[in-house]
PDB file of N, CA and C in Angstrom:
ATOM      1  N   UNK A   1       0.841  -1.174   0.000  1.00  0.00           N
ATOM      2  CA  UNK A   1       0.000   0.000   0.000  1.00  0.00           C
ATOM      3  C   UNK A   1       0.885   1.235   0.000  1.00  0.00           C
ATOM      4  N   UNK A   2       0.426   2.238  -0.866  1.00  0.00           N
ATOM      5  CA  UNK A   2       1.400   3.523  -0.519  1.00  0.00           C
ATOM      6  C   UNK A   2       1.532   4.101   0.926  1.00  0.00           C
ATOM      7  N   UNK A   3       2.739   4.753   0.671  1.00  0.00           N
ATOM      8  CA  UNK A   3       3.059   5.452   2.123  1.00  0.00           C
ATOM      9  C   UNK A   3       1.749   6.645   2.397  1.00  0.00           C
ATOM     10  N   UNK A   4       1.569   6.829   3.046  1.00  0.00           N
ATOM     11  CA  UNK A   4       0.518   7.562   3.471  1.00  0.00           C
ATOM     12  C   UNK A   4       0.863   9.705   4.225  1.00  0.00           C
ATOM     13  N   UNK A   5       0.765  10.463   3.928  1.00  0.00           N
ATOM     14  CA  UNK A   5       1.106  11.457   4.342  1.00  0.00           C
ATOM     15  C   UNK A   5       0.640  11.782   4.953  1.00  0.00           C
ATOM     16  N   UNK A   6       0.945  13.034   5.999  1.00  0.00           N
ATOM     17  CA  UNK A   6       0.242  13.638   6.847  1.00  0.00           C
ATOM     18  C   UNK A   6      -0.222  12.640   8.321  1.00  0.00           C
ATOM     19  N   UNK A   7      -1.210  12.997   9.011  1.00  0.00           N
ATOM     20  CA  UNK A   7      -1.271  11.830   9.889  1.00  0.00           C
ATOM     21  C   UNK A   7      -1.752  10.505  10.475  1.00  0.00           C
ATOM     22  N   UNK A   8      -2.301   9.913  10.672  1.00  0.00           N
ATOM     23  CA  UNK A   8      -2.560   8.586  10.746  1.00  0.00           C
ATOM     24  C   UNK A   8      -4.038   7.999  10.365  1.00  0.00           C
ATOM     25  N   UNK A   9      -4.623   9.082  10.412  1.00  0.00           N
ATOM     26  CA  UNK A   9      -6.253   9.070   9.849  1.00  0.00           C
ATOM     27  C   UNK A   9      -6.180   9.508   9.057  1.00  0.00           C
ATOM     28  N   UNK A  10      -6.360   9.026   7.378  1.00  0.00           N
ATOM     29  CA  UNK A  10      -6.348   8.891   6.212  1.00  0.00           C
ATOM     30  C   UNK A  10      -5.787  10.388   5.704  1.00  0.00           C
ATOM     31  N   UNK A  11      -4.300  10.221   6.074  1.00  0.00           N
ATOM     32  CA  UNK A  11      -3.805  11.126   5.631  1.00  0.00           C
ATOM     33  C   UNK A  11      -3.772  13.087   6.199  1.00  0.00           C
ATOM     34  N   UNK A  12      -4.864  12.720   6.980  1.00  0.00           N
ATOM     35  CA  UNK A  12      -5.222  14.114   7.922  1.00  0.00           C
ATOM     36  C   UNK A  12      -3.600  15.147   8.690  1.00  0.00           C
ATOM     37  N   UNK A  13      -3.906  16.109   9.153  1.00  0.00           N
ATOM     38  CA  UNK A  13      -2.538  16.541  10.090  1.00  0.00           C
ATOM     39  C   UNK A  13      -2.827  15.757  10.989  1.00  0.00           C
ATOM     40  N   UNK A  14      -1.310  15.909  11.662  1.00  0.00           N
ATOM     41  CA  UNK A  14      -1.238  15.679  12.900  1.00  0.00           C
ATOM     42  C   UNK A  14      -2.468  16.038  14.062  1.00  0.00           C
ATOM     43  N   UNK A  15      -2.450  17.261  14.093  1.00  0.00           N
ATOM     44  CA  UNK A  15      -3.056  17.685  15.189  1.00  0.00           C
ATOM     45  C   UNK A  15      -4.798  16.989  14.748  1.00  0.00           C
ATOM     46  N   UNK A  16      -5.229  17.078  13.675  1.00  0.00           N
ATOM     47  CA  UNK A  16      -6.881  16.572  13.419  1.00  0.00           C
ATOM     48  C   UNK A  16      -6.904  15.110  13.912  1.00  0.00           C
ATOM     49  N   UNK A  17      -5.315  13.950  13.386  1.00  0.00           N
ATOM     50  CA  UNK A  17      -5.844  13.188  13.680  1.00  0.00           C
ATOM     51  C   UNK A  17      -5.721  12.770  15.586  1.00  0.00           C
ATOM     52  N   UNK A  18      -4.896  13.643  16.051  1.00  0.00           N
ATOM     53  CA  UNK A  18      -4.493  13.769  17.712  1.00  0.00           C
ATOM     54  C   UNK A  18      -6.069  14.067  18.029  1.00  0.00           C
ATOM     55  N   UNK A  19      -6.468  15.007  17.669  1.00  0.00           N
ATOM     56  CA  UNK A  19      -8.042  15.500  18.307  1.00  0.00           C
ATOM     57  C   UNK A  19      -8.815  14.319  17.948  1.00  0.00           C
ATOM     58  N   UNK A  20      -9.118  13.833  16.499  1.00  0.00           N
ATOM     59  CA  UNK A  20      -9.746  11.945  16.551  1.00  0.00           C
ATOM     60  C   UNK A  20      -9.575  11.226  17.277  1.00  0.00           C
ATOM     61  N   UNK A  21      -8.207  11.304  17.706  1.00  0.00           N
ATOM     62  CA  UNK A  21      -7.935  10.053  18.300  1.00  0.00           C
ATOM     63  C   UNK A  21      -8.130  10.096  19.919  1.00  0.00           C
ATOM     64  N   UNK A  22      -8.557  11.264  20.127  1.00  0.00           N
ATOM     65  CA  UNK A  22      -9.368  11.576  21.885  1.00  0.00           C
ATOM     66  C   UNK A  22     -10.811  11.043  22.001  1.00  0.00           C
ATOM     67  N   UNK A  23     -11.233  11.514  21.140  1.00  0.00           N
ATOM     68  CA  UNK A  23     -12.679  11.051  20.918  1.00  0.00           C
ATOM     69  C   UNK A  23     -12.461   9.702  20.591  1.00  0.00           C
ATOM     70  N   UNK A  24     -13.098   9.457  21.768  1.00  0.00           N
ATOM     71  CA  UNK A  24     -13.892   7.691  21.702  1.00  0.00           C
ATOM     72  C   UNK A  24     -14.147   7.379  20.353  1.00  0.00           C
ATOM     73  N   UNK A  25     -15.207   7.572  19.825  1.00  0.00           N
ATOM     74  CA  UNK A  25     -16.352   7.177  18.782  1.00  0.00           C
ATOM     75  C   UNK A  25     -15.331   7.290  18.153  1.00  0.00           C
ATOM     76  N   UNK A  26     -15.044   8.486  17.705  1.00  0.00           N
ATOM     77  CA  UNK A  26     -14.134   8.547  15.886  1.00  0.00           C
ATOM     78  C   UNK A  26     -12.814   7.221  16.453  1.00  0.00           C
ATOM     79  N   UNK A  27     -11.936   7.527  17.309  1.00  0.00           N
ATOM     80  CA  UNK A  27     -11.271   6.844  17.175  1.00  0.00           C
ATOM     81  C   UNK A  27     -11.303   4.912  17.271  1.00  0.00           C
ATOM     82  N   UNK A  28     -12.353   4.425  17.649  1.00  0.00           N
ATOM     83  CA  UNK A  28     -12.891   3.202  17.156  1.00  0.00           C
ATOM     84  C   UNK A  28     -13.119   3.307  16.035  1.00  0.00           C
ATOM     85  N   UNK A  29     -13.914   4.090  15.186  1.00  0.00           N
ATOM     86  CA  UNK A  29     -14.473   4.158  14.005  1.00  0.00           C
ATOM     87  C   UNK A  29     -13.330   4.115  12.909  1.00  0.00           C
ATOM     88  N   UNK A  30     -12.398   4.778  13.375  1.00  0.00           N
ATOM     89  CA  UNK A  30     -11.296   5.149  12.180  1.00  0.00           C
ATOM     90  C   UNK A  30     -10.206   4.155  12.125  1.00  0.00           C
ATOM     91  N   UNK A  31     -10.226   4.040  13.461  1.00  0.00           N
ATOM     92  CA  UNK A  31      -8.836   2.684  14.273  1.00  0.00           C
ATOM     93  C   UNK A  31     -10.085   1.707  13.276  1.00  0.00           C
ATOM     94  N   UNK A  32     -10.709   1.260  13.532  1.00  0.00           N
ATOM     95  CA  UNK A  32     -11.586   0.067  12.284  1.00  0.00           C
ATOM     96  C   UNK A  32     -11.588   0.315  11.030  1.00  0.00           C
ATOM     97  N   UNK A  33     -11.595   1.753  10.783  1.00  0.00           N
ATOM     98  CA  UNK A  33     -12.036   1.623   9.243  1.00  0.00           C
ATOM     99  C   UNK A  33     -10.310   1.518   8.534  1.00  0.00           C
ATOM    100  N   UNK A  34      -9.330   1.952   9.219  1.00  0.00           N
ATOM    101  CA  UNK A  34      -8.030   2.214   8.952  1.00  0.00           C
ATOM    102  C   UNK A  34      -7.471   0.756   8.916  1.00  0.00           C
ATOM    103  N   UNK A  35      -7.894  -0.018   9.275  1.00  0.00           N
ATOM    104  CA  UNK A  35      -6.916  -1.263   9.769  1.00  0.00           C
ATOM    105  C   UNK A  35      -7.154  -2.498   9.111  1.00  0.00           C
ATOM    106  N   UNK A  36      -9.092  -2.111   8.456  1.00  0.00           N
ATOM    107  CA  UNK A  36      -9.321  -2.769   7.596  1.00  0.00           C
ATOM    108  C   UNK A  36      -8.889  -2.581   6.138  1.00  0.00           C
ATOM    109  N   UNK A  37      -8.636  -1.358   6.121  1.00  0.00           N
ATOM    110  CA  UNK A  37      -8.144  -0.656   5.105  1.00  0.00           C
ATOM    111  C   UNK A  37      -6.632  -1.294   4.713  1.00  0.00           C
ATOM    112  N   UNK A  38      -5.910  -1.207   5.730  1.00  0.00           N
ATOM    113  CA  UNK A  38      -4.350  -1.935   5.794  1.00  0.00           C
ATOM    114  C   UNK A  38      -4.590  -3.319   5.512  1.00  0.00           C
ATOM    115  N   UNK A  39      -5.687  -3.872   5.597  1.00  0.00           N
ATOM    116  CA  UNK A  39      -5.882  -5.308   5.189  1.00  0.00           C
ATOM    117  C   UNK A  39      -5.354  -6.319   6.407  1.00  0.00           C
ATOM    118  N   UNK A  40      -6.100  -5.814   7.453  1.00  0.00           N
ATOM    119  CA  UNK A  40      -5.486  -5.920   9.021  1.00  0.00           C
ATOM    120  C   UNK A  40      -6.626  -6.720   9.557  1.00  0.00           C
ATOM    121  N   UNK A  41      -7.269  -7.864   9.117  1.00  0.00           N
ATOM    122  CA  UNK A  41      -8.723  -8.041   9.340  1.00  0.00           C
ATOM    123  C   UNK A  41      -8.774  -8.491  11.606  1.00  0.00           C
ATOM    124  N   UNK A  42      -8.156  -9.294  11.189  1.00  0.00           N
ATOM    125  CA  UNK A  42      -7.999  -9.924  12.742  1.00  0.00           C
ATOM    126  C   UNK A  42      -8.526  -8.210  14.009  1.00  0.00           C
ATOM    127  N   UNK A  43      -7.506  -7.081  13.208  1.00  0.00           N
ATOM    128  CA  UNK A  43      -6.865  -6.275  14.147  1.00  0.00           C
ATOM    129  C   UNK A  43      -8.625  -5.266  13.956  1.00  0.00           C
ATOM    130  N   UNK A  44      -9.217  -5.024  12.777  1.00  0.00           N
ATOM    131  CA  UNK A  44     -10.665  -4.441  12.660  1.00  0.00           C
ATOM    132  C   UNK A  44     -11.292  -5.105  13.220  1.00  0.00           C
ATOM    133  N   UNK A  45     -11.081  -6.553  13.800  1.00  0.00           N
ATOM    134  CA  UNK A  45     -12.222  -6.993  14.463  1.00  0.00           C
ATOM    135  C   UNK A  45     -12.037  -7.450  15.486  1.00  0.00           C
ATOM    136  N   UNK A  46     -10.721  -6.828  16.077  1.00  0.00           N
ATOM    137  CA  UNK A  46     -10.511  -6.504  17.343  1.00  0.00           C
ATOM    138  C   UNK A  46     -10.947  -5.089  18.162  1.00  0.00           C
ATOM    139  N   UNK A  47     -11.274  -4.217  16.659  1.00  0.00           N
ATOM    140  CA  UNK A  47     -11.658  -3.103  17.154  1.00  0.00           C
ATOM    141  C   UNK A  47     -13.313  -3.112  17.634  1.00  0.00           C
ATOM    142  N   UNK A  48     -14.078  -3.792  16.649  1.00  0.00           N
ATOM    143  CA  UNK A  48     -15.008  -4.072  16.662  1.00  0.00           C
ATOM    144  C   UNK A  48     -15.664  -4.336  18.363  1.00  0.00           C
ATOM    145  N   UNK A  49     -15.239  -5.531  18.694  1.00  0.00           N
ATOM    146  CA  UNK A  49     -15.780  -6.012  19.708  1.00  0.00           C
ATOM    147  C   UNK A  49     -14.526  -5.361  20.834  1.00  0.00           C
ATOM    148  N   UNK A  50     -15.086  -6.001  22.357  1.00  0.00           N
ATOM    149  CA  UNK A  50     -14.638  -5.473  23.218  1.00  0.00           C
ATOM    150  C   UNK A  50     -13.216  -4.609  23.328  1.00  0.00           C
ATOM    151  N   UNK A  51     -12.653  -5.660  22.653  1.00  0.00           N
ATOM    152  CA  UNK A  51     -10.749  -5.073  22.996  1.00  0.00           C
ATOM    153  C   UNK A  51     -10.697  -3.813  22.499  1.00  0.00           C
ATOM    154  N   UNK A  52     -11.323  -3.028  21.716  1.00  0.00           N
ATOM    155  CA  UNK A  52     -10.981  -2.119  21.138  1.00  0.00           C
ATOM    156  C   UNK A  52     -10.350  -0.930  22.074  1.00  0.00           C
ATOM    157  N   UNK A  53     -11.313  -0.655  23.438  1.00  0.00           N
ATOM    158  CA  UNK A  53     -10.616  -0.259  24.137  1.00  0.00           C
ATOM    159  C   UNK A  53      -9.366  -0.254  24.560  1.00  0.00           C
ATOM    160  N   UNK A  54      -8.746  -0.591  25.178  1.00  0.00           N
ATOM    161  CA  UNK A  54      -7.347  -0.841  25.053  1.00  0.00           C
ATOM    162  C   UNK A  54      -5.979  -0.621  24.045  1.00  0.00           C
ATOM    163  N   UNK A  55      -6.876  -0.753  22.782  1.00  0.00           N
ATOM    164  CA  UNK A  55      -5.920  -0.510  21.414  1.00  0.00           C
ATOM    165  C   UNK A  55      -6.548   0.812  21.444  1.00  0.00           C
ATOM    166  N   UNK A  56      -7.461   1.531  21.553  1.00  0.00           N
ATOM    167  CA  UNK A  56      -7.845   3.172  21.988  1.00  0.00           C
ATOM    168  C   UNK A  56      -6.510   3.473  23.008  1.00  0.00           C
ATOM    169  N   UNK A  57      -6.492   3.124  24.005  1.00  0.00           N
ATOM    170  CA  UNK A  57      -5.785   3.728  25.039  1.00  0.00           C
ATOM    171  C   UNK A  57      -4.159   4.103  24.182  1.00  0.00           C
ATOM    172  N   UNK A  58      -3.616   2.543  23.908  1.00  0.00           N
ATOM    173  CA  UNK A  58      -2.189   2.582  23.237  1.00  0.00           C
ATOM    174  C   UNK A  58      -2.290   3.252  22.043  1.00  0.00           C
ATOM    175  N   UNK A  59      -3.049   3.398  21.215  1.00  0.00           N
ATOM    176  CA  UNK A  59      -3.084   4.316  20.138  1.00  0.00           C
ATOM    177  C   UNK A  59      -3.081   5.746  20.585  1.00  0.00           C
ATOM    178  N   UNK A  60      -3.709   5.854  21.633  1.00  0.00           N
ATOM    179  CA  UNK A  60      -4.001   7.690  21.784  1.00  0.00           C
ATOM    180  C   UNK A  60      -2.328   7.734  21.962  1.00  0.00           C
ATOM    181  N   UNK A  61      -1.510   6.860  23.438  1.00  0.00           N
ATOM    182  CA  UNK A  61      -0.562   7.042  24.449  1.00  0.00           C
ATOM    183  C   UNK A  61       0.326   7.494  23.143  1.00  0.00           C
ATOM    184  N   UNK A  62       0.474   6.701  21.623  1.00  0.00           N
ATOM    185  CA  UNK A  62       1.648   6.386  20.865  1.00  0.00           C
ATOM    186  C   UNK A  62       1.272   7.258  19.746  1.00  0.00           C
ATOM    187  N   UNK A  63       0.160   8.392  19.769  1.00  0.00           N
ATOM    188  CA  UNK A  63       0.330   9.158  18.808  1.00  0.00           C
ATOM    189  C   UNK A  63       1.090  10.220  19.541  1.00  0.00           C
ATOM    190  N   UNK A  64       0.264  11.208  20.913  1.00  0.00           N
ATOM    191  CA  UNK A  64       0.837  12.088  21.626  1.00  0.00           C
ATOM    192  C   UNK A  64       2.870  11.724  21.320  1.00  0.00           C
ATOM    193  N   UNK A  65       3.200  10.462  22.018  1.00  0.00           N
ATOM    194  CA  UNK A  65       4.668  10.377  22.079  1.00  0.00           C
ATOM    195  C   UNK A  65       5.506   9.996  20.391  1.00  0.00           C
ATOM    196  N   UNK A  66       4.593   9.226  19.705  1.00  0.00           N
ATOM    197  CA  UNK A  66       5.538   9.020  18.604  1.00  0.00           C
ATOM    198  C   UNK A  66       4.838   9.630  16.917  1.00  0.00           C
ATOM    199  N   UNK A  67       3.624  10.451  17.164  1.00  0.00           N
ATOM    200  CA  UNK A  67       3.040  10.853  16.189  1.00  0.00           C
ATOM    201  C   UNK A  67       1.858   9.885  14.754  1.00  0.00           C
ATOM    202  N   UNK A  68       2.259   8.551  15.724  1.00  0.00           N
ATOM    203  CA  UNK A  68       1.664   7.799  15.184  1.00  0.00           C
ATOM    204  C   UNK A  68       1.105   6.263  15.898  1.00  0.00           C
ATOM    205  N   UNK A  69      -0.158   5.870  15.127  1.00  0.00           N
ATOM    206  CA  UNK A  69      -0.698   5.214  15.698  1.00  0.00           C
ATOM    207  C   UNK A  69       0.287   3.498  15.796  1.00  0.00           C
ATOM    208  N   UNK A  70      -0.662   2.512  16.598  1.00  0.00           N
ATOM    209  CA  UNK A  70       0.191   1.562  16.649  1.00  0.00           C
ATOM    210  C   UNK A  70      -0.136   0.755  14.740  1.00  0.00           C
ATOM    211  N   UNK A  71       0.914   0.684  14.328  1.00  0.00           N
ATOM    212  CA  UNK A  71       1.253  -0.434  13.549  1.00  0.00           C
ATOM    213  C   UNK A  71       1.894  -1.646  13.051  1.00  0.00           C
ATOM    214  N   UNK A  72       2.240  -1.705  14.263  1.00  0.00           N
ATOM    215  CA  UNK A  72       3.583  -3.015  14.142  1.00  0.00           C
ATOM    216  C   UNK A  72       2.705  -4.402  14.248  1.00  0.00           C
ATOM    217  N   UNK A  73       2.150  -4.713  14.638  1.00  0.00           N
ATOM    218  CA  UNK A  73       0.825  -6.309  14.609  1.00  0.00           C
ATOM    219  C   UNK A  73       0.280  -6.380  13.185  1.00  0.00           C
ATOM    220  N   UNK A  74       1.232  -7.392  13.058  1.00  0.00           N
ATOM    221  CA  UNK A  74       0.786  -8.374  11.940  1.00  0.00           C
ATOM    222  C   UNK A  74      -0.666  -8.726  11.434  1.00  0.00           C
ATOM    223  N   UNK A  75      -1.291  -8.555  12.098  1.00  0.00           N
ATOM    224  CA  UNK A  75      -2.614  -8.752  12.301  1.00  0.00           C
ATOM    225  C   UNK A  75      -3.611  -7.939  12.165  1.00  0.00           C
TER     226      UNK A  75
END
């Protein structure tokens, strides 16, 4: 897939996708729609059901410190 610019929600700044990624809703919504997008199925339908929380938490923690969301899981 191409490299992607700007920030982690389809290309957005930084700061729009930092403010997404506070908000609950969008950031399930986008953390799913993004991951299915990456062809990440396991990891969208982890967002889906319960766990998603948690991959919310480490996603918000690892944009603030590294500007970007988690992508290293294979999955």
């Amino acid at each position: 897939m191409a490299k992607r610019k700007g920030g982690d929600y389809f290309g957005l700044p930084y700061i729009v996708s930092l403010i997404l990624a506070i908000i609950p809703f969008t950031a399930w919504l986008f953390g799913f729609i993004t991951r299915f997008s990456e062809g990440k199925i396991l990891a969208g339908i982890i967002r889906v059901i319960g766990l998603g929380f948690i991959l919310w938490i480490v996603d918000l923690i690892l944009m603030i410190v590294s500007k970007h969301i988690l992508r290293v899981l294979p999955i």
